[in-house]
Protein backbone atom coordinates (compact mmCIF):
# COMPACT_ATOMS: atom_id res chain seq x y z
CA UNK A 1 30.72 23.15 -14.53
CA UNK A 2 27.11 21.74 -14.40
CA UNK A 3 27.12 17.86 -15.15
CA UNK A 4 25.28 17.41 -17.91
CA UNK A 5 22.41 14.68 -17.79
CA UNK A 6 21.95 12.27 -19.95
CA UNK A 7 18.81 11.46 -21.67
CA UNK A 8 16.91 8.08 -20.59
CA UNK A 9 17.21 5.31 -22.83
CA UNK A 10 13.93 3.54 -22.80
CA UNK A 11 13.96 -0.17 -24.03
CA UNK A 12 10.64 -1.51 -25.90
CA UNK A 13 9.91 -4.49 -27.55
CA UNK A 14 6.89 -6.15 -29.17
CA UNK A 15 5.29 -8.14 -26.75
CA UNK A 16 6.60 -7.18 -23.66
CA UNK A 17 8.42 -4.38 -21.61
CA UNK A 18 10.64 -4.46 -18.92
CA UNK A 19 10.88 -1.34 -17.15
CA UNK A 20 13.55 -0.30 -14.24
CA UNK A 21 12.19 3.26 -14.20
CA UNK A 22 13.21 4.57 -10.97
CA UNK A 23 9.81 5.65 -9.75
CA UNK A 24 9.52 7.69 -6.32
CA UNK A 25 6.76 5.92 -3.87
CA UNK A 26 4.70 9.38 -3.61
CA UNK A 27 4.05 9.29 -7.16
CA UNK A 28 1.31 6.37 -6.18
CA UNK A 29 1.21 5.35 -10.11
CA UNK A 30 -2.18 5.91 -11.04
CA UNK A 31 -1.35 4.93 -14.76
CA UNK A 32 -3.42 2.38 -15.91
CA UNK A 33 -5.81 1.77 -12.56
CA UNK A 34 -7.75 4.57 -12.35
CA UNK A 35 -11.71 3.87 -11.82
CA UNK A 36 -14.31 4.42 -14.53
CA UNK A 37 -16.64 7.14 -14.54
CA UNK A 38 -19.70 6.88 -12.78
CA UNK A 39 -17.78 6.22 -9.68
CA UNK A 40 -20.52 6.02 -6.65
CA UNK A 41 -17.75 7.50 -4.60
CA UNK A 42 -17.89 7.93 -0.86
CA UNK A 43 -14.15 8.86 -0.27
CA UNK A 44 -13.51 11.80 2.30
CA UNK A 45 -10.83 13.90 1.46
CA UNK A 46 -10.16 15.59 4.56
CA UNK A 47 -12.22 14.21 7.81
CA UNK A 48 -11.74 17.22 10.28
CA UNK A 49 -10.75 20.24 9.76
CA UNK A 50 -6.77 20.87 8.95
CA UNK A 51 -6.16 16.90 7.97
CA UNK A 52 -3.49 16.51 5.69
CA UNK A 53 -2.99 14.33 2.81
CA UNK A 54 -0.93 11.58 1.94
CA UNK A 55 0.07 7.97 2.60
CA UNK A 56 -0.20 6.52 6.08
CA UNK A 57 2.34 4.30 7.35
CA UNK A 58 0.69 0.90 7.61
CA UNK A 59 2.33 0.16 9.89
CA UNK A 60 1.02 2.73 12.27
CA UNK A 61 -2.11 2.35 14.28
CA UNK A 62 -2.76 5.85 15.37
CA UNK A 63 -6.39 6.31 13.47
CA UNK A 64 -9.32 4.63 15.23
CA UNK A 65 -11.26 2.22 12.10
CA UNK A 66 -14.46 3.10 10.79
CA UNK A 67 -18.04 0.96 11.46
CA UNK A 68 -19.08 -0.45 8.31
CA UNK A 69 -22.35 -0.28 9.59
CA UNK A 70 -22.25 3.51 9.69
CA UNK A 71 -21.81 3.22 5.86
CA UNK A 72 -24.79 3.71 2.80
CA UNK A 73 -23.86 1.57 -0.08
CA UNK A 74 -25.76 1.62 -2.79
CA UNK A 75 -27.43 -1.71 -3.65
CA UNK A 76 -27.17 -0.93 -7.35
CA UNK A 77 -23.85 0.85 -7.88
CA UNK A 78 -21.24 -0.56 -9.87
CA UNK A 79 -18.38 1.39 -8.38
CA UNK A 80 -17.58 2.02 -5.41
CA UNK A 81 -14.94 3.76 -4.08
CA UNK A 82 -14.50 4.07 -0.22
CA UNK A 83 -10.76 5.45 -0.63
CA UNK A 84 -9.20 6.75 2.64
CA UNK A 85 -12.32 6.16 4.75
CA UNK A 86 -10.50 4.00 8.14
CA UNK A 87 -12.21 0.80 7.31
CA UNK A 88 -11.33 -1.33 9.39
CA UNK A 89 -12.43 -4.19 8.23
CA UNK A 90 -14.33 -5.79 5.17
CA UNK A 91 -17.85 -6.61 5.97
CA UNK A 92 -21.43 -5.87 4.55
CA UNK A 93 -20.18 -5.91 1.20
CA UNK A 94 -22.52 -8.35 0.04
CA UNK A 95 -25.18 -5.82 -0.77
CA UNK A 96 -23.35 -5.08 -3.60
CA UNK A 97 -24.61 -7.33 -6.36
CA UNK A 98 -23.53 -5.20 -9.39
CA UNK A 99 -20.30 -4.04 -8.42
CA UNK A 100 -17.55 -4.11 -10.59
CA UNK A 101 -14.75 -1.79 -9.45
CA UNK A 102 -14.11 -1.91 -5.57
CA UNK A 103 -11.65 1.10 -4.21
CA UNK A 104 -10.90 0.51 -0.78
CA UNK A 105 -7.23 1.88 -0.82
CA UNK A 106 -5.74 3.86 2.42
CA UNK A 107 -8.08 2.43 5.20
CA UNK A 108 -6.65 0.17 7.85
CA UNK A 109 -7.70 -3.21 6.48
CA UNK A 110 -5.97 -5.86 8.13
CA UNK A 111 -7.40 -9.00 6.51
CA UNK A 112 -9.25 -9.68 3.01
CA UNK A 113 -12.42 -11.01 3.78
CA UNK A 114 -15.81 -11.18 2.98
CA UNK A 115 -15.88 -10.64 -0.82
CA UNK A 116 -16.76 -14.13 -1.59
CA UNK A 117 -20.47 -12.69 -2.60
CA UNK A 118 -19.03 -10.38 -5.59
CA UNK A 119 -19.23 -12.94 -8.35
CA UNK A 120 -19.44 -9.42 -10.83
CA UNK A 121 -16.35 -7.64 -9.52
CA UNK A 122 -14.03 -7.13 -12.34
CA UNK A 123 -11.50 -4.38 -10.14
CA UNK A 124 -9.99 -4.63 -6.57
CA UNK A 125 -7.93 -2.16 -5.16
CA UNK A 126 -6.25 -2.55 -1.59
CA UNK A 127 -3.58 -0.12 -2.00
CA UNK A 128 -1.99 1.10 1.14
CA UNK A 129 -3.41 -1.01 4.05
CA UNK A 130 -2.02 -3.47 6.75
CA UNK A 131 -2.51 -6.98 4.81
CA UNK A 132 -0.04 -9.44 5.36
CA UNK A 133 -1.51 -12.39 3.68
CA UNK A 134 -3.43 -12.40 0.06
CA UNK A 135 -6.34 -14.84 0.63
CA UNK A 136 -10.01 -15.36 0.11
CA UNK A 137 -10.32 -14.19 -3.08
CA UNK A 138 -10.79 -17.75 -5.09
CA UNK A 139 -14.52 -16.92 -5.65
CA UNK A 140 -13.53 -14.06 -7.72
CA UNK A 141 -13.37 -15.25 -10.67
CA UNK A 142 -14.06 -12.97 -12.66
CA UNK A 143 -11.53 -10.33 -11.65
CA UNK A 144 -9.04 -8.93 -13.74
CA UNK A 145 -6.94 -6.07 -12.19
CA UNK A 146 -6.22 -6.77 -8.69
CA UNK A 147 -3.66 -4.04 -6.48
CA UNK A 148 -2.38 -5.05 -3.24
CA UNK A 149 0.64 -2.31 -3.27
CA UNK A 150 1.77 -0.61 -0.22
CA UNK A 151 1.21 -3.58 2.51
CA UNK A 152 3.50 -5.97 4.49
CA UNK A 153 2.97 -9.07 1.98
CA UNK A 154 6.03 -11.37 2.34
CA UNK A 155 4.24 -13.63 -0.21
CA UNK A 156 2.43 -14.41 -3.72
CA UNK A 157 -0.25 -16.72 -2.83
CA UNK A 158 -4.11 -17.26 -3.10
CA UNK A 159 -4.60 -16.32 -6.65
CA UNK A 160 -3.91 -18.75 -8.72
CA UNK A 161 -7.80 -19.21 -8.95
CA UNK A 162 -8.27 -15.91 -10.45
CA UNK A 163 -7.35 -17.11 -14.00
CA UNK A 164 -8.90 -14.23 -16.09
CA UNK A 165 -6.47 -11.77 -14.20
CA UNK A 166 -4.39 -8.98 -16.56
CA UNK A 167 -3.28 -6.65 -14.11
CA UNK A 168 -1.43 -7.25 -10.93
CA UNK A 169 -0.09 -4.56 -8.72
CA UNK A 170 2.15 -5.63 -5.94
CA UNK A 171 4.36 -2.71 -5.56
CA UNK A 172 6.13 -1.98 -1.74
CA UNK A 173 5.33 -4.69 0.41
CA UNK A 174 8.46 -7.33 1.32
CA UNK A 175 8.22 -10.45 -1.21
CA UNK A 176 11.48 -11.93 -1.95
CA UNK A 177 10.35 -14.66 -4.43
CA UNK A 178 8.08 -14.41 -7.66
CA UNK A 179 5.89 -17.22 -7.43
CA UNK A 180 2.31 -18.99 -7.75
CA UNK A 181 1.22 -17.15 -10.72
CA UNK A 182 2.16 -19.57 -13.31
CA UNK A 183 -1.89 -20.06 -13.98
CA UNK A 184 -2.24 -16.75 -14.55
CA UNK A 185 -2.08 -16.87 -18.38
CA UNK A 186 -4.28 -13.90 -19.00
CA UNK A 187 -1.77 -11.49 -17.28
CA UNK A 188 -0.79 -8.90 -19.40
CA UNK A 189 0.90 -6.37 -16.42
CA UNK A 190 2.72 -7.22 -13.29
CA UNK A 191 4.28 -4.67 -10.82
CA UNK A 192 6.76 -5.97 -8.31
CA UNK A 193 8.76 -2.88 -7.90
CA UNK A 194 10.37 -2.00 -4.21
CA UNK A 195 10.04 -5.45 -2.62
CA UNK A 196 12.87 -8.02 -2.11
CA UNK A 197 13.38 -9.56 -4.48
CA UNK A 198 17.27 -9.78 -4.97
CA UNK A 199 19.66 -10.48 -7.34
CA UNK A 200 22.03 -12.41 -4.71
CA UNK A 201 19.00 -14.88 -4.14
CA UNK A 202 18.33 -15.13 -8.32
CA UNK A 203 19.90 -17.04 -10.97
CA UNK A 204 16.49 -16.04 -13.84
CA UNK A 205 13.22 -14.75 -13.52
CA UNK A 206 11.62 -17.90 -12.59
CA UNK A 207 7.65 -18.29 -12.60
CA UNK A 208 7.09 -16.47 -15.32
CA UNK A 209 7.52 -18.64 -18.16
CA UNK A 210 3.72 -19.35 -18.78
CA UNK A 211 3.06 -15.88 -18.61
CA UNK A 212 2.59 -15.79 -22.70
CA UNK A 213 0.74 -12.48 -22.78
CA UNK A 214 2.87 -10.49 -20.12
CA UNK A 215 3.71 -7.29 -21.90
CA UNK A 216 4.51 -5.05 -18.95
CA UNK A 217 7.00 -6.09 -15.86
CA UNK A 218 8.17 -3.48 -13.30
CA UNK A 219 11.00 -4.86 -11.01
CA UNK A 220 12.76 -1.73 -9.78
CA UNK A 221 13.92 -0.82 -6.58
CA UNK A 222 14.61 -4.59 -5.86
CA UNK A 223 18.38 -5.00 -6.40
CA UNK A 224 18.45 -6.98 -9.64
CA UNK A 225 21.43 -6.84 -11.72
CA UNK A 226 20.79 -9.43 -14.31
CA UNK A 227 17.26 -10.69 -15.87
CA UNK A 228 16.98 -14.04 -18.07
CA UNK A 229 14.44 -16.38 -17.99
CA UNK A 230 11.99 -14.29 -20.18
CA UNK A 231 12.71 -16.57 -23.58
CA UNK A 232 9.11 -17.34 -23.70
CA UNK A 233 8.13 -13.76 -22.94
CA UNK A 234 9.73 -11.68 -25.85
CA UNK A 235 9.74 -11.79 -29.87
């Protein structure tokens, strides 16, 4: 006899949703990050002949990094996206004195640097590099959706200057503690699914108490059997 399935119950509440969704990684996620139109967008799809698609390992340094200096940005653009071009490194951005959305997911960016010149950048997206460390973005204040998914983070640090922040996407990289974003008043979204953060090492959702306008928090694939600590989160 074919098991029958039963249908999802989704919880919702007012102010604030707490999702365990079990999402599969190759779905990426797009929801609620895609770039405006008007893109100025310099992405290559397929660089030789017969490349497939899909997610690199970041871990794996088989593809030789781009030149920056082999790039044409547009002085005047206000979104760029340089998705899946092997960049290497971030450098010569400083041209860019309207930009508000920066794509720069799958290259092989090792460290964020370099941005300090964006004072209009509103969107950053670093989805699926190599970063292990989330620095050099206090200057950015004006930035409010930031994605650092699909790197080897093993920490939430460095943006507790970016106070005007409402979306932050840490999915898939290895943090094991929610914390330093207790400044971040602003944030309505936070995605923290498939890291490490575990329910053996977690009495309540600490650090999130002054997060008054978080309506969205995604914590699946992390091993966490009980949630409290959201009093001041819910109606």
């Amino acid at each position: 006899m074919a098991a029958e399935r039963g249908a999802g119950q989704q919880q919702s509440q007012e102010m604030m949703e707490v999702d365990r969704r079990v999402e599969s990684e190759e779905s990426g996620d797009e929801e609620g990050r895609k770039l405006g139109s008007g893109v100025t967008d310099l992405s290559r799809q397929s660089l030789k002949d017969g490349e497939e698609q899909g997610e690199e390992d970041p871990e794996e340094e088989h593809e030789l990094p781009v030149d920056m200096e082999t790039i044409s940005l547009d002085r005047d653009a206000e979104d760029v996206d340089l998705n899946h071009y092997r960049i290497g490194k971030i450098e010569g951005f400083e041209v860019l004195k309207k930009v508000k959305t920066l794509c720069l997911r799958q290259n092989l960016i090792k460290c964020i640097e370099n941005l300090e010149e964006l004072q209009s950048l509103r969107e950053l997206d670093l989805y699926d590099n190599q970063i292990k460390k989330i620095e050099n973005l206090e200057a950015l204040t004006e930035l409010e959706v930031l994605d650092i998914s699909f790197n080897l983070l093993r920490n939430i640090e460095g943006i507790d200057k970016l106070t005007r922040l409402k979306k932050l996407f840490l999915v898939n990289n290895k943090i094991n503690k929610i914390e330093n974003i207790s400044n971040l008043h602003q944030l309505q979204m936070l995605e923290l699914g498939s890291n490490r953060i575990r329910s053996n090492r977690l009495t309540k959702m600490e650090g999130l108490q002054s997060l008054v306008n978080l309506r969205e928090l995604y914590l699946s694939h992390n091993g966490i059997e009980v949630i409290e600590g959201l009093e001041n989160n819910v109606q």
